[in-house]
Each structure stands twice: as C-alpha cells, then as structure tokens.
C-alpha atoms as a PDB file:
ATOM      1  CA  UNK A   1     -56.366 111.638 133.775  1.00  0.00           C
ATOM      2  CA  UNK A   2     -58.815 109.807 135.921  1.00  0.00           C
ATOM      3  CA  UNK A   3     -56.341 106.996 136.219  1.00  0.00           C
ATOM      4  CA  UNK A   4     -53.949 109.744 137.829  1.00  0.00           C
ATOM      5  CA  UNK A   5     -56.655 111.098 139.914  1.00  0.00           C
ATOM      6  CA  UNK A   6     -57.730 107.754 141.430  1.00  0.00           C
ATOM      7  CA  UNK A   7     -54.256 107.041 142.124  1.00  0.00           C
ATOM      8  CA  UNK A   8     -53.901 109.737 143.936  1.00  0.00           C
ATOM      9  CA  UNK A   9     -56.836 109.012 146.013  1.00  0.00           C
ATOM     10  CA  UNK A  10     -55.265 105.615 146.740  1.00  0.00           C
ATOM     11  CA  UNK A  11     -52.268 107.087 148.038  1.00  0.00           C
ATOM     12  CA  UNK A  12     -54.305 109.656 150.312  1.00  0.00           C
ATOM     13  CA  UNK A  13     -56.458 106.685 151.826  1.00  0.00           C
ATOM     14  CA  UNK A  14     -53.412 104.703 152.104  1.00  0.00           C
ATOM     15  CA  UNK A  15     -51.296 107.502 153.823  1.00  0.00           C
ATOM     16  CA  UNK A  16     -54.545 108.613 156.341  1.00  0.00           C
ATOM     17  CA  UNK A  17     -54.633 105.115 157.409  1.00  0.00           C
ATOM     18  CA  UNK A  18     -50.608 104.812 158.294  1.00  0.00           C
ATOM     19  CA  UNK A  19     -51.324 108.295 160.196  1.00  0.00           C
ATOM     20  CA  UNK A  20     -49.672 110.542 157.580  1.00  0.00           C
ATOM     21  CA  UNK A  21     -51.652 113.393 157.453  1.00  0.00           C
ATOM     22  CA  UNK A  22     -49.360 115.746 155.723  1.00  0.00           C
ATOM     23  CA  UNK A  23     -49.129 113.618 152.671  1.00  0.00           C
ATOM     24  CA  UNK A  24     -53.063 112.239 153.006  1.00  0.00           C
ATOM     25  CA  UNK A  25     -54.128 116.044 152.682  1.00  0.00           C
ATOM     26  CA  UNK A  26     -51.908 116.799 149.369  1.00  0.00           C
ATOM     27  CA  UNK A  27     -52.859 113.674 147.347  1.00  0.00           C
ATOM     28  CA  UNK A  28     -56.334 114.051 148.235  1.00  0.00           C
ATOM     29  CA  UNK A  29     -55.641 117.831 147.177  1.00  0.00           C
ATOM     30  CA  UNK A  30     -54.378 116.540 144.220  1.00  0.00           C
ATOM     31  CA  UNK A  31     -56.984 113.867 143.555  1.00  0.00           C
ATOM     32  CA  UNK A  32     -59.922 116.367 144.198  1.00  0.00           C
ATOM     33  CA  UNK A  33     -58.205 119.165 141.369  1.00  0.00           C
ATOM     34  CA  UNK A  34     -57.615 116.150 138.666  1.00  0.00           C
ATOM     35  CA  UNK A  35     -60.850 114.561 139.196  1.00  0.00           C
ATOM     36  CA  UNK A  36     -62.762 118.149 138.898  1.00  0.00           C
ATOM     37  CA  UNK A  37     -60.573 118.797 135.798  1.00  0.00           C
ATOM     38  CA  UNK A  38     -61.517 115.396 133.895  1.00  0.00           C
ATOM     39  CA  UNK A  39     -65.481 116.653 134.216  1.00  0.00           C
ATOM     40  CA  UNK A  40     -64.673 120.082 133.081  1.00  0.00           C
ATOM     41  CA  UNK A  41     -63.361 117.979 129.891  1.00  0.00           C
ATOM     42  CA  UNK A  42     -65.870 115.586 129.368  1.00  0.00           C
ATOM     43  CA  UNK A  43     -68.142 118.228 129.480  1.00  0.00           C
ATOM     44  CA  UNK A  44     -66.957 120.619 127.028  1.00  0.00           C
ATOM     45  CA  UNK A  45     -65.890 117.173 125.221  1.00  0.00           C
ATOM     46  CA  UNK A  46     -69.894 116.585 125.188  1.00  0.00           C
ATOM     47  CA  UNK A  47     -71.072 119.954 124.081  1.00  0.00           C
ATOM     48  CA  UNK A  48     -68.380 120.098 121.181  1.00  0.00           C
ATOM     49  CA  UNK A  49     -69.191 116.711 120.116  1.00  0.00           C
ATOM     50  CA  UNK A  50     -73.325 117.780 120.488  1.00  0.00           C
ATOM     51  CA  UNK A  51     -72.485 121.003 118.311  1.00  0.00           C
ATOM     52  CA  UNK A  52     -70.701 119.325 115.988  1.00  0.00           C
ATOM     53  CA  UNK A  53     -73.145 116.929 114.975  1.00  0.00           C
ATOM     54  CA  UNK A  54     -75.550 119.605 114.594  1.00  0.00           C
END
C-alpha cells in the first residue's frame, strides 16, 4: 500500500511539473488518503501485535 501511495505521489510531482494541475491535485489526493491509511494500519498492526504478546 505504500508502494501505491508513493506512486501516486510520483505521478502528482510529475503531472505539477508538465503543468497538469487537474491530474497533480487527484494523485496527490490519492497519495495523501493511501499514505494516511497505511499508518492507521501499522498502528493498530502495533497495538495488536503489543497486546498479543502480553
């Protein structure tokens, strides 16, 4: 999923610098939502592994 989400960034740095704004907004849309998303899992990945263990 981060693989996705950096991806996507590439694409939105890529497209700001041709001047394609419209498509440089989404993907960095995009990138922002998947990149937030793979924390949110890590972290409840963490705290289930912690409680686990316990």
């Amino acid at each position: 999923m981060l693989y996705y989400a950096l991806m996507f960034l590439v694409v939105a740095i890529i497209a700001g610098v041709l001047g394609f704004g419209g498509i440089a907004g989404t993907s960095a849309g995009i990138a922002q939502i998947l990149f937030f998303l793979f924390l949110a899992l890590l972290v409840i990945s963490l705290v289930m592994n912690f409680f686990r263990k316990v």
